[in-house]
Protein backbone atom coordinates (compact mmCIF):
# COMPACT_ATOMS: atom_id res chain seq x y z
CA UNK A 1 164.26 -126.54 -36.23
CA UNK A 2 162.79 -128.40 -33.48
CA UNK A 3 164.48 -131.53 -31.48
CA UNK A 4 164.44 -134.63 -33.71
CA UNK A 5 164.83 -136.69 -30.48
CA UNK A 6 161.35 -138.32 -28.85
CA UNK A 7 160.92 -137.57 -25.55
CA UNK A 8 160.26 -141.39 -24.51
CA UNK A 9 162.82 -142.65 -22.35
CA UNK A 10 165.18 -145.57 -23.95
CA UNK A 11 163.97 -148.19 -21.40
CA UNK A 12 160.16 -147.58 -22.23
CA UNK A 13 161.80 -147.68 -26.17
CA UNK A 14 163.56 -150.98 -25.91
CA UNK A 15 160.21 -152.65 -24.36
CA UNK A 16 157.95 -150.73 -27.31
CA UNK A 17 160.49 -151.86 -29.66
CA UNK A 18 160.55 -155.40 -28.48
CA UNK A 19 156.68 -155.68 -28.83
CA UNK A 20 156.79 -153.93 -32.09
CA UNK A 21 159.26 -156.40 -33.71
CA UNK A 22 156.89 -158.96 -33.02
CA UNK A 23 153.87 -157.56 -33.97
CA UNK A 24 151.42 -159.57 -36.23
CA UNK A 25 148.47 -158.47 -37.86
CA UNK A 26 145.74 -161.33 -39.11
CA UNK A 27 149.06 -163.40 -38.52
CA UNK A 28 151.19 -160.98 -40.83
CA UNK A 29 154.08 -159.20 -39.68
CA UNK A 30 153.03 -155.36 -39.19
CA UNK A 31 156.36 -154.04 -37.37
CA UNK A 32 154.10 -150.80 -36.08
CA UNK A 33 154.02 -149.53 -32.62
CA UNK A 34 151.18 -148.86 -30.31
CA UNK A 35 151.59 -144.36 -30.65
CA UNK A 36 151.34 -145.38 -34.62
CA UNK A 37 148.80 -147.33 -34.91
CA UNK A 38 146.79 -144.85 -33.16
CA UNK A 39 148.11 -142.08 -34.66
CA UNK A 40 147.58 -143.19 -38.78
CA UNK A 41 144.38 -144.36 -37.57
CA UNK A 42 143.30 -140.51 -36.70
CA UNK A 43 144.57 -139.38 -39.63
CA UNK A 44 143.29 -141.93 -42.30
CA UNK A 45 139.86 -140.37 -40.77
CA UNK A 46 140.98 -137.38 -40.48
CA UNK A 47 142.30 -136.92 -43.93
CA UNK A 48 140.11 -139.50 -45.71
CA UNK A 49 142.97 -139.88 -48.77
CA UNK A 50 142.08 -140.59 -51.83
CA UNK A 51 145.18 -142.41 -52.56
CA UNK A 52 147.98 -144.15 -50.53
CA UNK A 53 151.54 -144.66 -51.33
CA UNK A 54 154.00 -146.77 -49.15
CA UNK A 55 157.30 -147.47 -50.15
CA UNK A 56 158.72 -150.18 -48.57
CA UNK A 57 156.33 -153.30 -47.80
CA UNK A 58 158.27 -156.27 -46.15
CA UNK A 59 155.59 -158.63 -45.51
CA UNK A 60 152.02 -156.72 -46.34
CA UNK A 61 151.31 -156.54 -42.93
CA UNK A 62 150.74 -152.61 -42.95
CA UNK A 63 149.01 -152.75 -46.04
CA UNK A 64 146.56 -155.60 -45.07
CA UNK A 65 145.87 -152.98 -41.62
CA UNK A 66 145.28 -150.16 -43.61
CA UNK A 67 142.87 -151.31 -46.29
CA UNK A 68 141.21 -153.02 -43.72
CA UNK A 69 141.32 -149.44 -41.78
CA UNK A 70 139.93 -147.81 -44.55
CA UNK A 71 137.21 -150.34 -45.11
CA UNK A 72 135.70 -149.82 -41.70
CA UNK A 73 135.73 -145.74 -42.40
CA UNK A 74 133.97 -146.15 -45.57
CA UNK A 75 136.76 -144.94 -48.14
CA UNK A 76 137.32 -146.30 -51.30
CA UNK A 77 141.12 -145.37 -51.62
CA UNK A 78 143.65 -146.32 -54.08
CA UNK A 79 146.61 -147.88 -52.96
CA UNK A 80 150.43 -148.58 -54.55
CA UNK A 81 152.52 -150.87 -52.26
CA UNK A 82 156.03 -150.20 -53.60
CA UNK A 83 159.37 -152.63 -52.51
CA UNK A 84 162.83 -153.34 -53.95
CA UNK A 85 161.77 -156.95 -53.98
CA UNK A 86 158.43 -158.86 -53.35
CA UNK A 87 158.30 -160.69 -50.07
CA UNK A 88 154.78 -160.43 -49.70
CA UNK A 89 152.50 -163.56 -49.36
CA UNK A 90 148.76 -161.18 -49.33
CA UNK A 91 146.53 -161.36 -52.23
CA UNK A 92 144.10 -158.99 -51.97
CA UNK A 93 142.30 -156.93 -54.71
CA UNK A 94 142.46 -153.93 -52.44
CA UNK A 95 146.37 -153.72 -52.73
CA UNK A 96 148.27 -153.41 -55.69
CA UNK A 97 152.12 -154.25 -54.93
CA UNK A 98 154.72 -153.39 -57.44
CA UNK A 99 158.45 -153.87 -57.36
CA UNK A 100 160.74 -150.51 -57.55
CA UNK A 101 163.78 -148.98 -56.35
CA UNK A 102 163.07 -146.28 -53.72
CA UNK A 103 165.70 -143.81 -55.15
CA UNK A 104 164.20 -144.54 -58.93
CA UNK A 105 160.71 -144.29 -58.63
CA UNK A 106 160.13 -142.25 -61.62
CA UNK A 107 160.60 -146.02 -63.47
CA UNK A 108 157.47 -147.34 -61.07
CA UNK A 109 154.97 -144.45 -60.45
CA UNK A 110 155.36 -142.85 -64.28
CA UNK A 111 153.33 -139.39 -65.44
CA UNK A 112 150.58 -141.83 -66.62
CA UNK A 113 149.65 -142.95 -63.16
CA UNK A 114 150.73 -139.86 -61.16
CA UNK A 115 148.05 -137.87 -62.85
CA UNK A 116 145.34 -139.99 -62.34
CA UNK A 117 146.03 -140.34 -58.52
CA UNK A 118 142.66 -139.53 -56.43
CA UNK A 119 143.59 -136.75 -53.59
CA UNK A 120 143.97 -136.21 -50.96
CA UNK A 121 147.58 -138.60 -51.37
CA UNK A 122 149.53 -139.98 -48.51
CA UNK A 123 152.72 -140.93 -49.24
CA UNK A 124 154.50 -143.11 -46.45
CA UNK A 125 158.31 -143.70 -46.46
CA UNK A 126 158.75 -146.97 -44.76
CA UNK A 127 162.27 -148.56 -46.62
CA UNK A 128 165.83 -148.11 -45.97
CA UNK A 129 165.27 -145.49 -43.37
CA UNK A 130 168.64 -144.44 -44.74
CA UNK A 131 169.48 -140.55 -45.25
CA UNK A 132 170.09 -141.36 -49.40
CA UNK A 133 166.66 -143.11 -49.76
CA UNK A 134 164.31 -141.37 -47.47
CA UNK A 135 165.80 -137.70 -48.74
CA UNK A 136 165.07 -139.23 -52.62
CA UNK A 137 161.55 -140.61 -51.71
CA UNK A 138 160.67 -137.01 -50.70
CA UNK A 139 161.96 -134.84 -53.42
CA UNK A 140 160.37 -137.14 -56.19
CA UNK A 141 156.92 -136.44 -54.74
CA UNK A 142 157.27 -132.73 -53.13
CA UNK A 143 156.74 -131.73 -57.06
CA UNK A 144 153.50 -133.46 -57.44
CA UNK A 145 152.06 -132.66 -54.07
CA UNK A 146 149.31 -130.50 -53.29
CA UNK A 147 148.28 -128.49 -50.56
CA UNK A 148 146.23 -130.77 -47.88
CA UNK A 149 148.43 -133.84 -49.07
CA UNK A 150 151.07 -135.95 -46.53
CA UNK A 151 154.51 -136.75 -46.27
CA UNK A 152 154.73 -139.35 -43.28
CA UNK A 153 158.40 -140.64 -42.96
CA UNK A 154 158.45 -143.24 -40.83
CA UNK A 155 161.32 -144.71 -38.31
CA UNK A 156 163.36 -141.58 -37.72
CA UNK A 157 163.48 -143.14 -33.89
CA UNK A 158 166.49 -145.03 -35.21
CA UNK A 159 168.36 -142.39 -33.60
CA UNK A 160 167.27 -142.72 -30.17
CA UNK A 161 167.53 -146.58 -30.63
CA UNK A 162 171.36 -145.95 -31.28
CA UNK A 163 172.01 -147.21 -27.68
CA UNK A 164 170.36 -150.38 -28.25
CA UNK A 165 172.56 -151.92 -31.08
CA UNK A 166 175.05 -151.50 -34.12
CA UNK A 167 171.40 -152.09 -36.53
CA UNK A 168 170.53 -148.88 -35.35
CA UNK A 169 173.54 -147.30 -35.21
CA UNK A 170 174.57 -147.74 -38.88
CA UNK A 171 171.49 -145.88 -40.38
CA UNK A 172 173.26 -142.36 -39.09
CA UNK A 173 170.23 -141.01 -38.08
CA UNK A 174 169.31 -141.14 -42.08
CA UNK A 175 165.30 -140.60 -42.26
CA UNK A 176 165.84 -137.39 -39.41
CA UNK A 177 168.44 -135.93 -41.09
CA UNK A 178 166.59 -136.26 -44.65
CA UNK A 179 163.60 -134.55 -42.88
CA UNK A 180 165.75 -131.75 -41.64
CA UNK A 181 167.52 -131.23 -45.67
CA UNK A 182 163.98 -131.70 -47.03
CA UNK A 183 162.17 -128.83 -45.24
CA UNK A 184 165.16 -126.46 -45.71
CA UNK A 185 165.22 -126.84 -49.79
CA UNK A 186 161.52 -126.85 -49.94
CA UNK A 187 160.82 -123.65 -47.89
CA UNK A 188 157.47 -123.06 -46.73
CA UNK A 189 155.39 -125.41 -48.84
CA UNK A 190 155.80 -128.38 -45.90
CA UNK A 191 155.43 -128.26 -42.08
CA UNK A 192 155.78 -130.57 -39.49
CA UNK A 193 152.05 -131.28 -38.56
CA UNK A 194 153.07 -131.15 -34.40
CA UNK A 195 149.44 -131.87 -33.73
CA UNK A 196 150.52 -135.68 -35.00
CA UNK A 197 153.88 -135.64 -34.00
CA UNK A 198 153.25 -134.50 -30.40
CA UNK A 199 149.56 -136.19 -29.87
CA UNK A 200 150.66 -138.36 -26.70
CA UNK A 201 153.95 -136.28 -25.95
CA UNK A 202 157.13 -134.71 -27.49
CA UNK A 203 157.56 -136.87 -30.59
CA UNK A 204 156.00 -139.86 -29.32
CA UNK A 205 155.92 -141.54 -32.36
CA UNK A 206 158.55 -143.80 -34.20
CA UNK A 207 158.12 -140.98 -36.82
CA UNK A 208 159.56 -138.29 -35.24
CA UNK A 209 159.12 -134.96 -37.11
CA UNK A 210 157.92 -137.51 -39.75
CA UNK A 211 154.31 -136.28 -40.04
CA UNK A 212 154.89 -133.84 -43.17
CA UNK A 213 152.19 -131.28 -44.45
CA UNK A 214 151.74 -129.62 -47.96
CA UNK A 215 150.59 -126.25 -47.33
CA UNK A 216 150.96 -124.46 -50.51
């Protein structure tokens, strides 16, 4: 299994992170970092889904970037924006925003709606960043993911943010360790896609290990 660690030094992390926690987009908070932003933007284009998933909204700020993203490549994608509770102030007939339960979203994304999803899907993991949520998040949807589809599990850089602060700290390194579980009890049908992960250097990306692959 390869290092879940990034290989950006803590004192270039603490500035990053500092920036990124005040990031706005169109004057909307969009807590993404520089590597990211970069990074989804190649493969959006890349990829060119035909549906996106994010669970775990805060403010819409990462929703409002990507439609907009998408808009300027020409795709017509369908999104769900999925949240425990709706904090978002956007209203904009490109998003649809529903409120769910990350660890029951059989109740929010039912058979009806799964099987009319365009490919190729994305599916980011953006909410607790907890082992319990982000592990659940992935096993709902390895099932109904097809080869060419993404995982992307965002924020497992909590655990070289540890030094930083008890907020870090307390999420026990949850969204690498689910990662790590994950690709053990699903064998061979994900991969890390390194060519992501690694772009700029080792893991330089708040996602670390976090850019997931169906292959078969």
């Amino acid at each position: 299994m390869r290092d879940r660690r990034s290989g950006l030094p803590l004192k270039a992390l603490e500035s990053i992170q500092s920036g990124t926690l005040r990031y706005t987009y169109k004057g909307v908070p969009c807590m993404k970092n520089p590597f990211d932003f970069a990074l989804y933007t190649k493969l959006i284009y890349d990829l060119a889904p035909g549906s996106i998933i994010e669970i775990g909204t805060y403010r819409g700020g990462s929703a409002l970037w990507l439609a907009d993203l998408l808009r300027s490549f020409g795709l017509d994608s369908r999104f769900f924006y999925i949240d425990h509770r709706y904090q978002c102030d956007i209203k904009d007939e490109r998003i649809s925003f529903r409120t769910g339960n990350a660890l029951e979203l059989s109740s929010v994304l039912t058979p009806d709606i799964v099987r009319k999803l365009k490919r190729p899907l994305l599916v980011i993991e953006d909410s607790a960043h907890v082992y319990e949520t982000s592990l659940a998040v992935m096993r709902f949807f390895a099932p109904i993911m097809a080869p060419g589809d993404y995982l992307l599990i965002e924020d497992g850089i909590v655990n070289d943010l540890t030094p930083l602060g008890d907020v870090y700290s307390r999420l026990a390194d949850g969204p690498n360790r689910a990662v790590a579980d994950f690709l053990a009890e699903v064998g061979d049908r994900f991969e890390i896609d390194t060519g992501y992960c690694d772009f700029f250097g080792y893991n330089f990306t708040y996602n670390t290990n976090g850019y997931l692959k169906c292959v078969r």
